[in-house]
N, C-alpha and C. Protein backbone atom coordinates (compact mmCIF):
# COMPACT_ATOMS: atom_id res chain seq x y z
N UNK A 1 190.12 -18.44 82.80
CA UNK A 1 188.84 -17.84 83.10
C UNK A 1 187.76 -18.89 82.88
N UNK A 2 186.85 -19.32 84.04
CA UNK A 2 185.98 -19.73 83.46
C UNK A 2 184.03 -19.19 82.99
N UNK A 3 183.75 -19.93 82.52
CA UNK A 3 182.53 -19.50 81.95
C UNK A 3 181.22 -19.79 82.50
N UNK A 4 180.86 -18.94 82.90
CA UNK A 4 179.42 -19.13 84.21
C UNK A 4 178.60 -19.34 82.95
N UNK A 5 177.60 -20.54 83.26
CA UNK A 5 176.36 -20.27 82.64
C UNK A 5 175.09 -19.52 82.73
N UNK A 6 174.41 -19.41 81.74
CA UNK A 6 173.04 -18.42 82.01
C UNK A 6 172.60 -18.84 83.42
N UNK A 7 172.29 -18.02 84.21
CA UNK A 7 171.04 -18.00 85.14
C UNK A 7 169.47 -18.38 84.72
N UNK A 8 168.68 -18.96 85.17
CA UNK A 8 167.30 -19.56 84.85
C UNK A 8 166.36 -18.71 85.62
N UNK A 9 165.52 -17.59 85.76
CA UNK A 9 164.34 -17.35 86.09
C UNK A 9 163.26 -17.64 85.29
N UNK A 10 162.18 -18.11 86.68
CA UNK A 10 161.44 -18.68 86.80
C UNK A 10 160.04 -17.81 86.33
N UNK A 11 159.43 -17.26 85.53
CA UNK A 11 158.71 -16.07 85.69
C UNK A 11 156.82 -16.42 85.43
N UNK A 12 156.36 -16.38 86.76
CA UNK A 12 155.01 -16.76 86.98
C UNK A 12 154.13 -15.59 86.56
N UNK A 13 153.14 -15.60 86.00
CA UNK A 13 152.95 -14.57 85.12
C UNK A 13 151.27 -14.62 84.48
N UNK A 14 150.56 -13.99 85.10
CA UNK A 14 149.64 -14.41 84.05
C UNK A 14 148.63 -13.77 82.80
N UNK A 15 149.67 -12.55 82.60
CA UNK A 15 148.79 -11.67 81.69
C UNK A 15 150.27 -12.01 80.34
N UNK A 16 150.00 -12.78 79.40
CA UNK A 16 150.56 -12.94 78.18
C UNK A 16 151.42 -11.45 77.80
N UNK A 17 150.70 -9.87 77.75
CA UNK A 17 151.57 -9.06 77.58
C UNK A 17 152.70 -8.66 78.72
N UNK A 18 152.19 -8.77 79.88
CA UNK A 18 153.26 -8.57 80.69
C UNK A 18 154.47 -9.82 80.78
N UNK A 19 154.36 -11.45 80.18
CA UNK A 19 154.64 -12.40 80.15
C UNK A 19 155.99 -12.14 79.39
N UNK A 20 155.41 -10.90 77.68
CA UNK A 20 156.30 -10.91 76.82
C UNK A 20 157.48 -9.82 76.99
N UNK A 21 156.61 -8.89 77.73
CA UNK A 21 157.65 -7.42 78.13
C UNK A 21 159.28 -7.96 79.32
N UNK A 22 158.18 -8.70 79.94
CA UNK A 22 159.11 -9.19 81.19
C UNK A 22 160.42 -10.27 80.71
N UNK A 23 160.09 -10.79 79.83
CA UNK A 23 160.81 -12.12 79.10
C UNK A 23 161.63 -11.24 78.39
N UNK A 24 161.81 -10.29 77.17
CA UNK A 24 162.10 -9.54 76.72
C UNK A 24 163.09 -8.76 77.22
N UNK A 25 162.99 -8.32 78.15
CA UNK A 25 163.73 -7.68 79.40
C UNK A 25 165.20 -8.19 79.81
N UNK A 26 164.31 -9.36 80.54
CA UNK A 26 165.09 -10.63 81.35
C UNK A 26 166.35 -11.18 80.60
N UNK A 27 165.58 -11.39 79.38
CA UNK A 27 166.74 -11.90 78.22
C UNK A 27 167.69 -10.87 78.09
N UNK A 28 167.42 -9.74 77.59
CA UNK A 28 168.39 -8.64 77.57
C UNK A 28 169.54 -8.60 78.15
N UNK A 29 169.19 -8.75 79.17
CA UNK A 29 170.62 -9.15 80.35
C UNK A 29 170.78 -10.17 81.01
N UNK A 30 170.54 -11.01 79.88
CA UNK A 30 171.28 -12.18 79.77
C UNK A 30 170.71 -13.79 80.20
N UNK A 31 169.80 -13.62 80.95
CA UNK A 31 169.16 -14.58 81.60
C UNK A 31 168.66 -15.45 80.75
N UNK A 32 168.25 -16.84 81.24
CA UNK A 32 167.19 -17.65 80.83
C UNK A 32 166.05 -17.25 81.43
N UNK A 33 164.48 -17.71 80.71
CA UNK A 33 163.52 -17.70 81.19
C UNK A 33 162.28 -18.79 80.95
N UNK A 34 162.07 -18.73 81.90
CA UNK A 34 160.78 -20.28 81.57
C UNK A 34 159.97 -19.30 82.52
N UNK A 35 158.23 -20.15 81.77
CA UNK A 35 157.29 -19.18 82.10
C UNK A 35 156.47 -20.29 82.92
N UNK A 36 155.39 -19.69 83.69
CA UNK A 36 154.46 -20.48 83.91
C UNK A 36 153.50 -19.17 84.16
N UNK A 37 152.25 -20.10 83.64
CA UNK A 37 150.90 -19.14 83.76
C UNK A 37 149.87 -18.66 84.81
N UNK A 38 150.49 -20.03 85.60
CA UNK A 38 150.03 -20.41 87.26
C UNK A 38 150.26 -20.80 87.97
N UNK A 39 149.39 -20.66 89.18
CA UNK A 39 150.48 -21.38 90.46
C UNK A 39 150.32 -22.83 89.85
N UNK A 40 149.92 -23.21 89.92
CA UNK A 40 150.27 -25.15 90.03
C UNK A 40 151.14 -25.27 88.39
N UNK A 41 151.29 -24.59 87.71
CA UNK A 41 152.29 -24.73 86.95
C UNK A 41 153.82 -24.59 86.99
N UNK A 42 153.61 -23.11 87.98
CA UNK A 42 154.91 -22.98 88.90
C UNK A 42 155.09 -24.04 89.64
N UNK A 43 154.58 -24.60 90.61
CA UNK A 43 154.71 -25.21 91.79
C UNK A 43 155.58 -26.69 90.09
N UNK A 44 154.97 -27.45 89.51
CA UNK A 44 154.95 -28.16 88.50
C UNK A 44 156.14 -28.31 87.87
N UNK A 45 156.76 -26.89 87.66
CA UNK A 45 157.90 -26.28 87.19
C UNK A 45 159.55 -26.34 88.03
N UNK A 46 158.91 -26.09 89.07
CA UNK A 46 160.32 -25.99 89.76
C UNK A 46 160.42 -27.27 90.26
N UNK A 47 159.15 -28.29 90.67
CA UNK A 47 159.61 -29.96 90.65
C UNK A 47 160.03 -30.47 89.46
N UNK A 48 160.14 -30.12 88.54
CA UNK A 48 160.68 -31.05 87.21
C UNK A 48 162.20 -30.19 86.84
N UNK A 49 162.49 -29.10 87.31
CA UNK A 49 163.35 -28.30 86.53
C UNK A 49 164.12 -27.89 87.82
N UNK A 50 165.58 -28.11 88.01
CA UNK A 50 166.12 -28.19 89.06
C UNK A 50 167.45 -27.03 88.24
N UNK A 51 167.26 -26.23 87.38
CA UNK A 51 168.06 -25.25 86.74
C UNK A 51 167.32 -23.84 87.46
N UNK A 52 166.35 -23.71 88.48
CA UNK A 52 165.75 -22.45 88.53
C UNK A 52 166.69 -21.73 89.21
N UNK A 53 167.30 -20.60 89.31
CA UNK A 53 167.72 -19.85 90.28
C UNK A 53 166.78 -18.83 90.99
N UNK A 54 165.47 -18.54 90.36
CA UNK A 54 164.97 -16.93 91.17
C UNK A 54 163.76 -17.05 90.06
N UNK A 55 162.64 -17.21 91.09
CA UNK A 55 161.21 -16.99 91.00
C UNK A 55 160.85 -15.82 91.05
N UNK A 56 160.31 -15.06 89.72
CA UNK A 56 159.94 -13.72 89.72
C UNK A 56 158.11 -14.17 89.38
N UNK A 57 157.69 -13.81 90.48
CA UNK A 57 156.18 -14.35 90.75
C UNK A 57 154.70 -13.21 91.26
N UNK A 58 153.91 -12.94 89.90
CA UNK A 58 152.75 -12.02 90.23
C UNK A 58 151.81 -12.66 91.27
N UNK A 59 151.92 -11.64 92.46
CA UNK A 59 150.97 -12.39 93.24
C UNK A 59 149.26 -12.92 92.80
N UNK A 60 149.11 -11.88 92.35
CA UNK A 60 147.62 -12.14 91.25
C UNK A 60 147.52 -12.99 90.59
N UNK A 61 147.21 -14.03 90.49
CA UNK A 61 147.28 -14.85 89.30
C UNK A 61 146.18 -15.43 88.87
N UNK A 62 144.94 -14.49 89.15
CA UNK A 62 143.18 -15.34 88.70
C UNK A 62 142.87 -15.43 89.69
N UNK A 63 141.82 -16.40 89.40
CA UNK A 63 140.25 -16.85 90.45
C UNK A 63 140.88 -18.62 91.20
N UNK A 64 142.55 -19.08 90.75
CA UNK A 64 142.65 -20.27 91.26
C UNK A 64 143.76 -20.28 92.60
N UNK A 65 144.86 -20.28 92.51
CA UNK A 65 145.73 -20.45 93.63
C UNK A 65 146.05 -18.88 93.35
N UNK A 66 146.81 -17.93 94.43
CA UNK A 66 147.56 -17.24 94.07
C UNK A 66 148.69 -16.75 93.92
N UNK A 67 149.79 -16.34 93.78
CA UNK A 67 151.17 -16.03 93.74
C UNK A 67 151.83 -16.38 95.18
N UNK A 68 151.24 -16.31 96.62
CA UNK A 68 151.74 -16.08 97.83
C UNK A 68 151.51 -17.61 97.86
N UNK A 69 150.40 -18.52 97.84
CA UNK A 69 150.18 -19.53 97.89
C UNK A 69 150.84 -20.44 97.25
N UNK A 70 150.90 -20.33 95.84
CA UNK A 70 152.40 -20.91 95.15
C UNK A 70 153.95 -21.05 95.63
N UNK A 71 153.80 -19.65 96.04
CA UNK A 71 155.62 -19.39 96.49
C UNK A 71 155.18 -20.36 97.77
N UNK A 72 154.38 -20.48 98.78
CA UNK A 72 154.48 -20.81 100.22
C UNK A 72 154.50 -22.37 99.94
N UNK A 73 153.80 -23.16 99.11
CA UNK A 73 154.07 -23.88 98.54
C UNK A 73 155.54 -24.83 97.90
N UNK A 74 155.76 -24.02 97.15
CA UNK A 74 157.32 -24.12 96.47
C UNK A 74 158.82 -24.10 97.81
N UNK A 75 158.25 -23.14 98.26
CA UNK A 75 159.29 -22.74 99.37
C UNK A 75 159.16 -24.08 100.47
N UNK A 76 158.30 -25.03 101.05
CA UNK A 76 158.15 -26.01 101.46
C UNK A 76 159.36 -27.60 100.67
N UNK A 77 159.50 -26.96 99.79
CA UNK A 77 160.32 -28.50 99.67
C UNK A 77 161.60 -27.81 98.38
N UNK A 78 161.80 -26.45 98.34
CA UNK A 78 162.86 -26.20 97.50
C UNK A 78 163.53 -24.86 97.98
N UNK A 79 164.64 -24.40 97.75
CA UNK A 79 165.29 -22.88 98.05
C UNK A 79 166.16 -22.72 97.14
N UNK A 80 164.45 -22.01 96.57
CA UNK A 80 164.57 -21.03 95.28
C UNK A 80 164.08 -19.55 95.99
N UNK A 81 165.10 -18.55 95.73
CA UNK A 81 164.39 -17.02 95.86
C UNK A 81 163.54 -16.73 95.32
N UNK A 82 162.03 -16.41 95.53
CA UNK A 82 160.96 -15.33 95.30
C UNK A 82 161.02 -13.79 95.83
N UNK A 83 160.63 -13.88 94.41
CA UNK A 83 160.67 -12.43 94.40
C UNK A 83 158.80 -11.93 93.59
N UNK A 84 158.02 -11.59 94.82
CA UNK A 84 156.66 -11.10 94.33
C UNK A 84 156.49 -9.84 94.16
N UNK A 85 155.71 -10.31 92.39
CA UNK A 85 155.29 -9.09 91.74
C UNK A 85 154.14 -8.31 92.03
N UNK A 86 153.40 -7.39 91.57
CA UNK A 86 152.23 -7.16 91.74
C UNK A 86 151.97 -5.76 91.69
N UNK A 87 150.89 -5.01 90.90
CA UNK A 87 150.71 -3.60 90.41
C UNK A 87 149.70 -3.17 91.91
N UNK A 88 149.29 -4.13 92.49
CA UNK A 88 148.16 -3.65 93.22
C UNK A 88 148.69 -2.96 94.18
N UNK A 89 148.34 -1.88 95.15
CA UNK A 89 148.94 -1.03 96.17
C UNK A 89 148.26 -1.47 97.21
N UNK A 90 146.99 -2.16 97.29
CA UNK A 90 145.76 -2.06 98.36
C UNK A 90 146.57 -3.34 99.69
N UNK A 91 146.49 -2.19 101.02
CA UNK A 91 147.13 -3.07 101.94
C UNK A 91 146.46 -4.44 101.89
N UNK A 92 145.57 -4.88 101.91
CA UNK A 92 145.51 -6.54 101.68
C UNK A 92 146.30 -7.44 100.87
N UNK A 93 146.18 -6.71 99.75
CA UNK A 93 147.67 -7.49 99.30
C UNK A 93 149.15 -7.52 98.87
N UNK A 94 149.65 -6.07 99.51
CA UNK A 94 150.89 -6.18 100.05
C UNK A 94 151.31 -6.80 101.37
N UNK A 95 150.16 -6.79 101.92
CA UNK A 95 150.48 -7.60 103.29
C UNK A 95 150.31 -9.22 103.28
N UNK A 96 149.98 -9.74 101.93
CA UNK A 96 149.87 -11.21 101.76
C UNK A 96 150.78 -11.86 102.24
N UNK A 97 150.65 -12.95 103.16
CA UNK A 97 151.42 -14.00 103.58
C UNK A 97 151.45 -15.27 103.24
């Protein structure tokens, strides 16, 4: 039998309590997790760290880049799965591209 190692998500994030609930979680079943607070930290992240399997990414992320812009970003020179988060319902930004 052999022994798979942890999985690495990627978890872009920028409210510290949802940072800790989500991490908390993640770990539970089993995963690794590395955080980033923002897009250009994400984007930062997955060029230095070639362990990511699956970008779990709030599209919201402040007044600087945002979650869709990061992933569209990232997705340009790596294939890593995103997967975008986001509490908001308002069609503008479920329809983000």
């Amino acid at each position: 039998m052999t022994i798979q190692s942890k999985k690495t998500i990627l978890l872009v994030e920028d409210s510290s309590v949802l940072t800790e609930i989500y991490t908390s979680m993640l770990r539970s079943f089993g995963y690794q997790v590395v955080h980033a607070g923002n897009g250009k930290d994400a984007i930062e992240t997955v060029d230095k760290r070639s362990e990511i399997d699956l970008i779990l990414m709030d599209i919201d992320l402040g007044t600087d880049m945002d979650g869709t812009q990061a992933g569209a970003s990232i997705l340009n020179k790596h294939n890593i799965p995103i997967v975008f988060l986001s509490s908001h319902t308002e069609p503008e930004i479920v329809q983000k591209k």
